[in-house]
PDB file of N, CA and C in Angstrom:
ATOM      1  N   UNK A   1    -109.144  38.187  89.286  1.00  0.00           N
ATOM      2  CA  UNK A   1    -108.444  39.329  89.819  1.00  0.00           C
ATOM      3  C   UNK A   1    -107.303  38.843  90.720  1.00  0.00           C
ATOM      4  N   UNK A   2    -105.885  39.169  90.378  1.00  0.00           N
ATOM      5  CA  UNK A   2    -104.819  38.964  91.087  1.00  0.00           C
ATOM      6  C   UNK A   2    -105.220  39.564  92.688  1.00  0.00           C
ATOM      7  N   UNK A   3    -104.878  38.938  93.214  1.00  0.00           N
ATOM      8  CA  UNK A   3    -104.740  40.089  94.870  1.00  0.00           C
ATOM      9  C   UNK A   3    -103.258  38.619  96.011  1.00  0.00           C
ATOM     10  N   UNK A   4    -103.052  39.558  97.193  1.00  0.00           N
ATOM     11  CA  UNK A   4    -101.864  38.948  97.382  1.00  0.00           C
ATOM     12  C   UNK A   4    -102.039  38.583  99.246  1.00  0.00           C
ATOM     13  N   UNK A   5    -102.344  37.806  99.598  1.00  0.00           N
ATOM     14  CA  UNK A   5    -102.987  37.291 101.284  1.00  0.00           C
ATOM     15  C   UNK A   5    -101.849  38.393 102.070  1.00  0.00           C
ATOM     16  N   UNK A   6    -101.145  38.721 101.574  1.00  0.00           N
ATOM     17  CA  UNK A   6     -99.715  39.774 102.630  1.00  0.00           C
ATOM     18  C   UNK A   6     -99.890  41.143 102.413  1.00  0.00           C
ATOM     19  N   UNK A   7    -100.891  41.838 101.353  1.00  0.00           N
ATOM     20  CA  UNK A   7    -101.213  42.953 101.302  1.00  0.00           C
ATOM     21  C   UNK A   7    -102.235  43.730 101.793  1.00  0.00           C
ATOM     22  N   UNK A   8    -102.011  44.485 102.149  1.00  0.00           N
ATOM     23  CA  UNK A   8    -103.443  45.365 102.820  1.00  0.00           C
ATOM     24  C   UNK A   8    -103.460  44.922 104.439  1.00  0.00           C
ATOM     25  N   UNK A   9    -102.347  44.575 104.905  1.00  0.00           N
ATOM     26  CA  UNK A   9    -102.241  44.802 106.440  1.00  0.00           C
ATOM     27  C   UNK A   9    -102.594  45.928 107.069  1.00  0.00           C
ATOM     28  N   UNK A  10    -103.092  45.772 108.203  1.00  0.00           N
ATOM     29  CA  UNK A  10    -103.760  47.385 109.042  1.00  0.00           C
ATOM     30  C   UNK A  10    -102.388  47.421 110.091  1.00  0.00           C
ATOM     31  N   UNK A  11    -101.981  48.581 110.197  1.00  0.00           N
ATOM     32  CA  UNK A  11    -100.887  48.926 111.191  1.00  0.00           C
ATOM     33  C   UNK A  11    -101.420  48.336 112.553  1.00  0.00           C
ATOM     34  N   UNK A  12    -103.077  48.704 112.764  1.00  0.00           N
ATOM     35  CA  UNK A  12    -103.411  48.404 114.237  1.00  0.00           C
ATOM     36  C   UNK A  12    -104.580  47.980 114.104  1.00  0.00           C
ATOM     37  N   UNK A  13    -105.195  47.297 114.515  1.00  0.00           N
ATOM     38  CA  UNK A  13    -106.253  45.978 114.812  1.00  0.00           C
ATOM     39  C   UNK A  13    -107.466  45.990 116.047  1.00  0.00           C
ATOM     40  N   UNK A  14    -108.005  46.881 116.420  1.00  0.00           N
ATOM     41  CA  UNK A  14    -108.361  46.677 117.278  1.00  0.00           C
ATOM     42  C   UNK A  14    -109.524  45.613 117.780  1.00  0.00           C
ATOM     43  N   UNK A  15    -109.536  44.593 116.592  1.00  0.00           N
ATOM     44  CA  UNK A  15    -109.879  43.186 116.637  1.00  0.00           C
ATOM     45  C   UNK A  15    -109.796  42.745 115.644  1.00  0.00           C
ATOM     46  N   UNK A  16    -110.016  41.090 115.466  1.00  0.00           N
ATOM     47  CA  UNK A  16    -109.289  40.134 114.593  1.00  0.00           C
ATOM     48  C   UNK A  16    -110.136  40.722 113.031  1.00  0.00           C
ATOM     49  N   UNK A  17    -109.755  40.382 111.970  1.00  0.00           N
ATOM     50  CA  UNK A  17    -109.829  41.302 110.583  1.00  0.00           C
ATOM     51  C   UNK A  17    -110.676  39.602 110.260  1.00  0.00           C
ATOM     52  N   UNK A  18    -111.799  39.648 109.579  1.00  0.00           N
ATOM     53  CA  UNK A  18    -111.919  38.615 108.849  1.00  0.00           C
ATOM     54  C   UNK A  18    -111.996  39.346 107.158  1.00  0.00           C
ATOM     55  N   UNK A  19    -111.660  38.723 106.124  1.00  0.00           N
ATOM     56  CA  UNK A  19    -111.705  38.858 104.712  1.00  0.00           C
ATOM     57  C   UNK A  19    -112.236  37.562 104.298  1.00  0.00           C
ATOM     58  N   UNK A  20    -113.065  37.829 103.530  1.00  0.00           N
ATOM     59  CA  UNK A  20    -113.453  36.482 102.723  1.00  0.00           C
ATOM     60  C   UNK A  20    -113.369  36.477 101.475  1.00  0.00           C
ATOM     61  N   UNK A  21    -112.401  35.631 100.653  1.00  0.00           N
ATOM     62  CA  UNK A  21    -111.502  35.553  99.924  1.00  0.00           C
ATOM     63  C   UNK A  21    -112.516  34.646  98.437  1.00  0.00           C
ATOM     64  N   UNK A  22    -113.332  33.719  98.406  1.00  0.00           N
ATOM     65  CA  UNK A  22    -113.747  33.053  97.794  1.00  0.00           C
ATOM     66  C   UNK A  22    -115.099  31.931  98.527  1.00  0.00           C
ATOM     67  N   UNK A  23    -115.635  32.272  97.759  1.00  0.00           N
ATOM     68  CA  UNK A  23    -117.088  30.938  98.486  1.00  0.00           C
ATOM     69  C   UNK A  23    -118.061  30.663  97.495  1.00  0.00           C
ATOM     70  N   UNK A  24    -118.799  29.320  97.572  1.00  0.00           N
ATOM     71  CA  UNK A  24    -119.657  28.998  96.758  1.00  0.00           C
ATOM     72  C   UNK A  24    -119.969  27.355  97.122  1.00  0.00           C
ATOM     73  N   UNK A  25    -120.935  27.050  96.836  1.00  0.00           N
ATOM     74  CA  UNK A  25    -121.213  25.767  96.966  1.00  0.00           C
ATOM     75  C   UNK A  25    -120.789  24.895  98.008  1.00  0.00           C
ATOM     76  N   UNK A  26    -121.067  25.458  99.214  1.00  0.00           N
ATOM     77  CA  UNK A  26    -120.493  24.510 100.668  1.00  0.00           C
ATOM     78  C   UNK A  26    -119.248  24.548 100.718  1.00  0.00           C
ATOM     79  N   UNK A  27    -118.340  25.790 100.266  1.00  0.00           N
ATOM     80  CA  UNK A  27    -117.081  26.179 101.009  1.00  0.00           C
ATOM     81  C   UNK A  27    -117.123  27.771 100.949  1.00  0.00           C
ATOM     82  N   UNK A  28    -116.285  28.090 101.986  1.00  0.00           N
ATOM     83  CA  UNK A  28    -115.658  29.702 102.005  1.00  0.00           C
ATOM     84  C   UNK A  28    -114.415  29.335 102.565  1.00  0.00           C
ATOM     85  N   UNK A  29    -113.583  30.244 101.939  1.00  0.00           N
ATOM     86  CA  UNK A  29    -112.322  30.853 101.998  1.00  0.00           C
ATOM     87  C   UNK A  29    -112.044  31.619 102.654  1.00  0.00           C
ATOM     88  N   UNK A  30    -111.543  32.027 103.632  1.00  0.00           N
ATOM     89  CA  UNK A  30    -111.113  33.515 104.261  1.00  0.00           C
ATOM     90  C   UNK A  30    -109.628  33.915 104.824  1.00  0.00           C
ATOM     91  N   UNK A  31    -109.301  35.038 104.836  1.00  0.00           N
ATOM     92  CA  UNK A  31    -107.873  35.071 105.302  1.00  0.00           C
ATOM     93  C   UNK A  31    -108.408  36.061 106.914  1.00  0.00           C
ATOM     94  N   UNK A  32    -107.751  35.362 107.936  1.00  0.00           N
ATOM     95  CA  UNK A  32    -107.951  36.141 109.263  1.00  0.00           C
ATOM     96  C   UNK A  32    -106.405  36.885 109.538  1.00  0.00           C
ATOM     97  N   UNK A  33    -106.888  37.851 110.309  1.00  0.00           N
ATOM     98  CA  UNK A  33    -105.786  38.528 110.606  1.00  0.00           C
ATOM     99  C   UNK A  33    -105.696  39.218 112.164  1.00  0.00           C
ATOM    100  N   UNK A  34    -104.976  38.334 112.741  1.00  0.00           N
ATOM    101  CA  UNK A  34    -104.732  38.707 114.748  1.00  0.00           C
ATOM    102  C   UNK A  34    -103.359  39.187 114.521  1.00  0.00           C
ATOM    103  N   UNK A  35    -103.292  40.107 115.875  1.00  0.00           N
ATOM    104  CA  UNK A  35    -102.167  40.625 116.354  1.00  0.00           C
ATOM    105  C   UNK A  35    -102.470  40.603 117.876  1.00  0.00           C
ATOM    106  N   UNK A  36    -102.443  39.765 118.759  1.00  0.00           N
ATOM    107  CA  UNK A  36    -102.728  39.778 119.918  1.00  0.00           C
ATOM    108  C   UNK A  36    -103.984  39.431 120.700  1.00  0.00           C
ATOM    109  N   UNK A  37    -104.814  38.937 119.362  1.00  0.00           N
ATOM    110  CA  UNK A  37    -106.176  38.902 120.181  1.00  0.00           C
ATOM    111  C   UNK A  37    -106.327  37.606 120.355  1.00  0.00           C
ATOM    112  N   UNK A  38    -107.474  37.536 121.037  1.00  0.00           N
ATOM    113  CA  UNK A  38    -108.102  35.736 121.432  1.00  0.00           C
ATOM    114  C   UNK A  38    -109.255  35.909 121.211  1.00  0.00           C
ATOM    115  N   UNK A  39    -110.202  34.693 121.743  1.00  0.00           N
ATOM    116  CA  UNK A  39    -111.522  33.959 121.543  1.00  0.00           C
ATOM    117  C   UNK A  39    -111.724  34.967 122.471  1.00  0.00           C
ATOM    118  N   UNK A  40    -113.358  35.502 123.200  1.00  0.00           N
ATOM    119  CA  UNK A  40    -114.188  36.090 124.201  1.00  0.00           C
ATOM    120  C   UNK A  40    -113.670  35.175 125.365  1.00  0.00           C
ATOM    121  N   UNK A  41    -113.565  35.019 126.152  1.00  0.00           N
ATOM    122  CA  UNK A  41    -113.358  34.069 127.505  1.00  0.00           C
ATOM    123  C   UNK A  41    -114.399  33.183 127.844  1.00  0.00           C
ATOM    124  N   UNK A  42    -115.439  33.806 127.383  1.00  0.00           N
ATOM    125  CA  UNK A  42    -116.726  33.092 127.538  1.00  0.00           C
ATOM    126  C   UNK A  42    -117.231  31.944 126.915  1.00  0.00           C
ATOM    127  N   UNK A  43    -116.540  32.371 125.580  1.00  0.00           N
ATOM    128  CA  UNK A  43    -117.411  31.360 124.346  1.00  0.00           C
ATOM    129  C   UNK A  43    -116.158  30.650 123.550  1.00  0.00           C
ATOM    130  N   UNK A  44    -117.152  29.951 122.597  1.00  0.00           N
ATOM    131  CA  UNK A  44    -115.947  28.144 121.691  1.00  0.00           C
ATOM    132  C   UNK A  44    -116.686  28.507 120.746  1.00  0.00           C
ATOM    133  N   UNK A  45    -115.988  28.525 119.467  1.00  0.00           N
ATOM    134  CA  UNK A  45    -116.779  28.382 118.024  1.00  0.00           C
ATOM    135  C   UNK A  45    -117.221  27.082 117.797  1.00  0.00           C
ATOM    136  N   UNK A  46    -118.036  26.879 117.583  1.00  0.00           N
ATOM    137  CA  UNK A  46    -118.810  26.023 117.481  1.00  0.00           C
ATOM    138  C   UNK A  46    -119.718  25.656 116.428  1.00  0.00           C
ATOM    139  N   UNK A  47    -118.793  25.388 115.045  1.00  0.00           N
ATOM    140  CA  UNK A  47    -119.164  25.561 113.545  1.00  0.00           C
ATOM    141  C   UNK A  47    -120.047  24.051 113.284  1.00  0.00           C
ATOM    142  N   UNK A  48    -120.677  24.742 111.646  1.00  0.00           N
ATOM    143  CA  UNK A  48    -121.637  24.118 111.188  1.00  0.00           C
ATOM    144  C   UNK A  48    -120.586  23.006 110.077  1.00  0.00           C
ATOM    145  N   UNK A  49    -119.955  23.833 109.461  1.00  0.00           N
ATOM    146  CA  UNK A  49    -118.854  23.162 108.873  1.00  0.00           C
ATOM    147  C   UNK A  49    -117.725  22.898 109.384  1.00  0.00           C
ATOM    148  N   UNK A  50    -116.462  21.892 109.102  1.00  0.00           N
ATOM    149  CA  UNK A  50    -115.415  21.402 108.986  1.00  0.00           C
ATOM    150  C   UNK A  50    -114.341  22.751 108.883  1.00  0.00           C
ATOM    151  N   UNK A  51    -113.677  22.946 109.447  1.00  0.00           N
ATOM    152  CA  UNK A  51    -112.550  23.791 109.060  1.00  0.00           C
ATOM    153  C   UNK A  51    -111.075  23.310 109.016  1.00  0.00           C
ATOM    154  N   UNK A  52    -110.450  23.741 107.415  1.00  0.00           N
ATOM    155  CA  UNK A  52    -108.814  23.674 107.282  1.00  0.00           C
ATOM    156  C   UNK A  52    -108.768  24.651 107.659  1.00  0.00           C
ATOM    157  N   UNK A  53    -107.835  24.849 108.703  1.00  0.00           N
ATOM    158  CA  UNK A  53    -106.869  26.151 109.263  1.00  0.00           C
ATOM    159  C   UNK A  53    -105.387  26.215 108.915  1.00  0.00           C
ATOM    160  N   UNK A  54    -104.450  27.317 108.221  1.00  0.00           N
ATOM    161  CA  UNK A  54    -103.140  27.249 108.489  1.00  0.00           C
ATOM    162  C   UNK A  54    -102.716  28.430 108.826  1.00  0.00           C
ATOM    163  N   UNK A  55    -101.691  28.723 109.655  1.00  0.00           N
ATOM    164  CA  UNK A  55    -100.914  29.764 109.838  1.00  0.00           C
ATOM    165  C   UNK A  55     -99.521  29.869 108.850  1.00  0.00           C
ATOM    166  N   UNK A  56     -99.892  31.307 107.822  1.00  0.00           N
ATOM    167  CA  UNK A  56     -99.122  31.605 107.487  1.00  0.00           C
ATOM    168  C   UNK A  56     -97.788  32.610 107.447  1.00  0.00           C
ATOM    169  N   UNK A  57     -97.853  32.884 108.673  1.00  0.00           N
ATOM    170  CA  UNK A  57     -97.176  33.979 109.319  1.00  0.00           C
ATOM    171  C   UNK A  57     -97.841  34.163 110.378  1.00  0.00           C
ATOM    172  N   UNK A  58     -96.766  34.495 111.715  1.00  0.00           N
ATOM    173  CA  UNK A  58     -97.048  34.694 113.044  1.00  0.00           C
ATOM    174  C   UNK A  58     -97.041  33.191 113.589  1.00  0.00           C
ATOM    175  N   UNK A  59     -97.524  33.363 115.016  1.00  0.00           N
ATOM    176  CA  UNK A  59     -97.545  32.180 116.127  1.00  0.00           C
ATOM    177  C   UNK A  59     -99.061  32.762 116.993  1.00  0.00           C
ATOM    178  N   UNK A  60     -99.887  31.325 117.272  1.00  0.00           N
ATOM    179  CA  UNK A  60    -100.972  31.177 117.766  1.00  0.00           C
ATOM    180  C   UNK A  60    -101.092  29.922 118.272  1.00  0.00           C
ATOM    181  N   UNK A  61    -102.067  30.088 119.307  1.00  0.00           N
ATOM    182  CA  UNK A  61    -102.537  28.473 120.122  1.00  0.00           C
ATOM    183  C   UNK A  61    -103.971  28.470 120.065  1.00  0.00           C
ATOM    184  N   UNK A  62    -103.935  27.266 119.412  1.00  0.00           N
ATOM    185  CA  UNK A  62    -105.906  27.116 119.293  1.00  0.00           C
ATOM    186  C   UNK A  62    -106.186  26.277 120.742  1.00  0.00           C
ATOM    187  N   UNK A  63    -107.210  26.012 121.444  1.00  0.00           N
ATOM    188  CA  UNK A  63    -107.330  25.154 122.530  1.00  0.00           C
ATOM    189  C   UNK A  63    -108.798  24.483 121.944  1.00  0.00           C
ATOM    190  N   UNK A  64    -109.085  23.382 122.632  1.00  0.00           N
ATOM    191  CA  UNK A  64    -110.236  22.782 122.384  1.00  0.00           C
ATOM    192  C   UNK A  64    -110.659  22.095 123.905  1.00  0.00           C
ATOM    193  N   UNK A  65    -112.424  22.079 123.663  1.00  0.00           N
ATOM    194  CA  UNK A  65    -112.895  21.927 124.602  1.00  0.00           C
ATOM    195  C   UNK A  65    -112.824  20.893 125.480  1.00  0.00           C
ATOM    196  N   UNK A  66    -111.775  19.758 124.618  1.00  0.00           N
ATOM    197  CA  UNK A  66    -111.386  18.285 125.485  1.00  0.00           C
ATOM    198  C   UNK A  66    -110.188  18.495 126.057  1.00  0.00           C
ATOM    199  N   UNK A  67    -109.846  19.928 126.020  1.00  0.00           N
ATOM    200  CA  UNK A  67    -108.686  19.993 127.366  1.00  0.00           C
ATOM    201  C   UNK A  67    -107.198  20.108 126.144  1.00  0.00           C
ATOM    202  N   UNK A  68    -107.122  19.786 124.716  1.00  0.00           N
ATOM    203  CA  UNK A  68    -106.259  19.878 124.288  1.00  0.00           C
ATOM    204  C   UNK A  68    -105.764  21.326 123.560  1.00  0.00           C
ATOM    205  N   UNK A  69    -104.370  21.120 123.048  1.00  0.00           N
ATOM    206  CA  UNK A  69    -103.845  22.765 122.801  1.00  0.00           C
ATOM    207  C   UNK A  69    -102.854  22.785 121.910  1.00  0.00           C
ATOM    208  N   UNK A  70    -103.080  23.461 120.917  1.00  0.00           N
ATOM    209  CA  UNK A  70    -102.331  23.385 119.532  1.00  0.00           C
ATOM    210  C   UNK A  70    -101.549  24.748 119.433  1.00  0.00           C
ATOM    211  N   UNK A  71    -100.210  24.754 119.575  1.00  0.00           N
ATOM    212  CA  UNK A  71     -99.685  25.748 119.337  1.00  0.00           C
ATOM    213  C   UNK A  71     -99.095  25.746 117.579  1.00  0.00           C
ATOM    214  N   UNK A  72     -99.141  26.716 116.880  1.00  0.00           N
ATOM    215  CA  UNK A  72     -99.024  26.789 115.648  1.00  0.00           C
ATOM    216  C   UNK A  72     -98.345  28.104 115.313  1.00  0.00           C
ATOM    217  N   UNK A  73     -97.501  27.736 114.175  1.00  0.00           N
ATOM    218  CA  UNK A  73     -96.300  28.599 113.531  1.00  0.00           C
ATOM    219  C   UNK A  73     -96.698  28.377 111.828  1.00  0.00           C
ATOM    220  N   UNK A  74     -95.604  29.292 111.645  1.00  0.00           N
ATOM    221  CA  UNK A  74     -95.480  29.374 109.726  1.00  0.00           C
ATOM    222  C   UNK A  74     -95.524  27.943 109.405  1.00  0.00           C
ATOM    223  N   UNK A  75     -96.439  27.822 108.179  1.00  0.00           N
ATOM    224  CA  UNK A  75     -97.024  26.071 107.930  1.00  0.00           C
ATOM    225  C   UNK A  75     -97.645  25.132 108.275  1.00  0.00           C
ATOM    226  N   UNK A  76     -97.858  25.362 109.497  1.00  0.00           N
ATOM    227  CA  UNK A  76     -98.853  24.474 110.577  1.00  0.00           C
ATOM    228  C   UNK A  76    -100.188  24.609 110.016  1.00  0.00           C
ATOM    229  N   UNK A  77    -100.538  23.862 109.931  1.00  0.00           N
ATOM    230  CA  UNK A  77    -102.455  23.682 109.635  1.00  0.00           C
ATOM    231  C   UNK A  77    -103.083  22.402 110.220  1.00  0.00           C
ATOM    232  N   UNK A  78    -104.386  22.141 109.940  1.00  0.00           N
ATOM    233  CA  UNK A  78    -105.299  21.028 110.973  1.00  0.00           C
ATOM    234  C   UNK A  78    -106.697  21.195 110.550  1.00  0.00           C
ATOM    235  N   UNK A  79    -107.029  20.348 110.614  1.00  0.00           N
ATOM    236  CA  UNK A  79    -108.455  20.324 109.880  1.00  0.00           C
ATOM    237  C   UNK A  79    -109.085  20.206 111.868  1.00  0.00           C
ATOM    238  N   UNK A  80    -110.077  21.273 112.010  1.00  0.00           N
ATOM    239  CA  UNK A  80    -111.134  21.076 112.831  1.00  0.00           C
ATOM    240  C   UNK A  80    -112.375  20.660 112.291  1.00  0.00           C
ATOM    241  N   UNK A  81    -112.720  19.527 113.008  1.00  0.00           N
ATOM    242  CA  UNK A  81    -113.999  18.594 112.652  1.00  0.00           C
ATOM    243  C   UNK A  81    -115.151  19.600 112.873  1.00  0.00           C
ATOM    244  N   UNK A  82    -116.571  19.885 112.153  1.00  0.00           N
ATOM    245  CA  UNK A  82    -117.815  20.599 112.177  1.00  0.00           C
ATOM    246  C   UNK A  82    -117.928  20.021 114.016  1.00  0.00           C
ATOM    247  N   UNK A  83    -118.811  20.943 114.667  1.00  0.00           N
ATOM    248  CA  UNK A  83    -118.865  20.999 116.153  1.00  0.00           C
ATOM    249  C   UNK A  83    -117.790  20.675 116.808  1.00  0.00           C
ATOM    250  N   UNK A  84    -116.705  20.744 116.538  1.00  0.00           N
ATOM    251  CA  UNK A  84    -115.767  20.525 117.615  1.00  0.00           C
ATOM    252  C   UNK A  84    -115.529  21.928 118.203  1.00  0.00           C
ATOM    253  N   UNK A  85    -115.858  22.160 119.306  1.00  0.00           N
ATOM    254  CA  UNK A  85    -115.418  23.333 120.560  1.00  0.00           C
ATOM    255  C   UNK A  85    -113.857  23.913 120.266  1.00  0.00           C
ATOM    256  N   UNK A  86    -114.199  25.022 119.700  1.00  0.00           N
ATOM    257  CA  UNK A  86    -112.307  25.363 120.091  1.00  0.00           C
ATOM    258  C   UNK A  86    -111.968  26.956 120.224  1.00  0.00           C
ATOM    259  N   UNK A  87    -111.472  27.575 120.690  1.00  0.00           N
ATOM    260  CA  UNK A  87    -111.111  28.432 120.495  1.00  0.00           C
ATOM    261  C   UNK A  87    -109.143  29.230 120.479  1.00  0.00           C
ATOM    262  N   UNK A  88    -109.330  30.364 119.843  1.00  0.00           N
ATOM    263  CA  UNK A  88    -107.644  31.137 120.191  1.00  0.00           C
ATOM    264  C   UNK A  88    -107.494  31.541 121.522  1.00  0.00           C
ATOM    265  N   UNK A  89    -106.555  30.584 122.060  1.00  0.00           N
ATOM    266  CA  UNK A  89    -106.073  31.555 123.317  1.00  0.00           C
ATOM    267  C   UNK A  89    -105.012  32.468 123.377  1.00  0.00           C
ATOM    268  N   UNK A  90    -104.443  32.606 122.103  1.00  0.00           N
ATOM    269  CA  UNK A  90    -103.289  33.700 122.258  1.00  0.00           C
ATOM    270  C   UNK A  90    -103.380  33.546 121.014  1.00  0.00           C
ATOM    271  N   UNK A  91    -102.508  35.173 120.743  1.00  0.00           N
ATOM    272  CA  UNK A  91    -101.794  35.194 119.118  1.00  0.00           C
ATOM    273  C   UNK A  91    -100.940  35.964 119.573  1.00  0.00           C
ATOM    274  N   UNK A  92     -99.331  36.155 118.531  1.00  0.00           N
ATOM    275  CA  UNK A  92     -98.439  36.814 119.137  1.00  0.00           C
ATOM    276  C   UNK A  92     -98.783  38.345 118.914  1.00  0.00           C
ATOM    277  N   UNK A  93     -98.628  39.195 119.872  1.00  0.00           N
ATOM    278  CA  UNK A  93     -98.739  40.188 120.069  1.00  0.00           C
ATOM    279  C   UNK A  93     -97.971  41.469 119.666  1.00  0.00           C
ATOM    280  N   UNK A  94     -96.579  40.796 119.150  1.00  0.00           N
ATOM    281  CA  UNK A  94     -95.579  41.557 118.669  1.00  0.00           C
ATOM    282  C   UNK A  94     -95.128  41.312 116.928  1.00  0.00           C
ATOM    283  N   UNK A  95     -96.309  40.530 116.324  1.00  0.00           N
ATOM    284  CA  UNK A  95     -96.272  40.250 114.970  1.00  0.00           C
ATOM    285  C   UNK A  95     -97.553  39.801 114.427  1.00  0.00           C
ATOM    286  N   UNK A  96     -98.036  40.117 113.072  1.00  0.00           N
ATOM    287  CA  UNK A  96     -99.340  39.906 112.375  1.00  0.00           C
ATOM    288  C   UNK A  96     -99.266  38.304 112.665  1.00  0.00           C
ATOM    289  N   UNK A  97    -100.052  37.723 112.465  1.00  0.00           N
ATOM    290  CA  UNK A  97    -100.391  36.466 112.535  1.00  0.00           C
ATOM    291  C   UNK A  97    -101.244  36.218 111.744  1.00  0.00           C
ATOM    292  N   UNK A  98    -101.408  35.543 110.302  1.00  0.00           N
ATOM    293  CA  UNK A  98    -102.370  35.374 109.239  1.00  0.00           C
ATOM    294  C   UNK A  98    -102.724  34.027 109.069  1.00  0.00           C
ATOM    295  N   UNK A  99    -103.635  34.211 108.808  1.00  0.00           N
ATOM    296  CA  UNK A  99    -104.577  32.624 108.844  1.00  0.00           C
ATOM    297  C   UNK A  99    -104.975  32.380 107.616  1.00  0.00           C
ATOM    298  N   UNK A 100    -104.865  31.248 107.369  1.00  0.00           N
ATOM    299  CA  UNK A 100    -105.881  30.893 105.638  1.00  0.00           C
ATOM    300  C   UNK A 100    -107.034  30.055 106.090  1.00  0.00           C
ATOM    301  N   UNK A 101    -108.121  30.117 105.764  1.00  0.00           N
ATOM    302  CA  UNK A 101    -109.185  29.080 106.697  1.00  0.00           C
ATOM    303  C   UNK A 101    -110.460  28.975 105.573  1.00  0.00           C
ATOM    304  N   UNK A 102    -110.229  27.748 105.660  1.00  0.00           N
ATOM    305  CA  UNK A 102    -111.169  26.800 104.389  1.00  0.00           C
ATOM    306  C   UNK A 102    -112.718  26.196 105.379  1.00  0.00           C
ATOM    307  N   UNK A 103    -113.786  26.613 104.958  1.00  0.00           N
ATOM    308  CA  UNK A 103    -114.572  26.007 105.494  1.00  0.00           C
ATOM    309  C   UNK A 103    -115.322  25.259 104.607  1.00  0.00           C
ATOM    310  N   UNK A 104    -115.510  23.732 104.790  1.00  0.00           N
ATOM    311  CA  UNK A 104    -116.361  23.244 103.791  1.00  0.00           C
ATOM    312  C   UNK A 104    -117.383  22.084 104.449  1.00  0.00           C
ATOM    313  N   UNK A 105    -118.439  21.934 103.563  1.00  0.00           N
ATOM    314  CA  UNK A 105    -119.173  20.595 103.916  1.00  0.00           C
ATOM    315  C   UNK A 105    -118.087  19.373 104.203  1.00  0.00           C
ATOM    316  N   UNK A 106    -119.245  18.227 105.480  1.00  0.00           N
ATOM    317  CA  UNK A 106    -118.721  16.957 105.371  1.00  0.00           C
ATOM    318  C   UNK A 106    -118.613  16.323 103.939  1.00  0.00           C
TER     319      UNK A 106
END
């Protein structure tokens, strides 16, 4: 089935959209969708698997729990290692911000 990662945007969000796009055998696929939101203040994802992340539209900053901070635009991607601490501290607020995010086994 054709479908298109830029269609079916929500005008308003009142939190981050997950879609899951494809999975099977120690990966999932998903397309995320922020307009302003972040991580809880409280908490770090703190995955079982490896994650490819890219931003395909919009601007976002991932932070991680060793103090470092990834700001990311159209094309930017990064593989986060399984347990590595990280979370969004911003997404831009004045534009969708779409994510493609691959999770797979080591």
């Amino acid at each position: 089935m054709l479908r298109n990662l830029y269609a079916s945007l929500p005008d308003k969000l009142e939190e981050e959209q997950f879609d899951e796009l494809a999975a099977g055998q120690g990966v999932r696929i998903e397309r995320i969708v922020s307009r302003g939101h972040s991580s809880p203040e409280e908490g770090w994802y703190d995955q079982p698997q490896h994650e490819w992340v890219a931003v395909l539209q919009g601007r976002a900053v991932l932070a991680f729990a060793t103090g470092e901070e990834r700001e990311l635009g159209p094309g930017d991607h990064l593989v986060i290692p399984a347990h590595c601490r990280h979370r969004v501290t911003w997404s831009d607020p004045e534009q969708t911000t779409i994510w493609l995010a691959v999770h797979y086994e080591g």
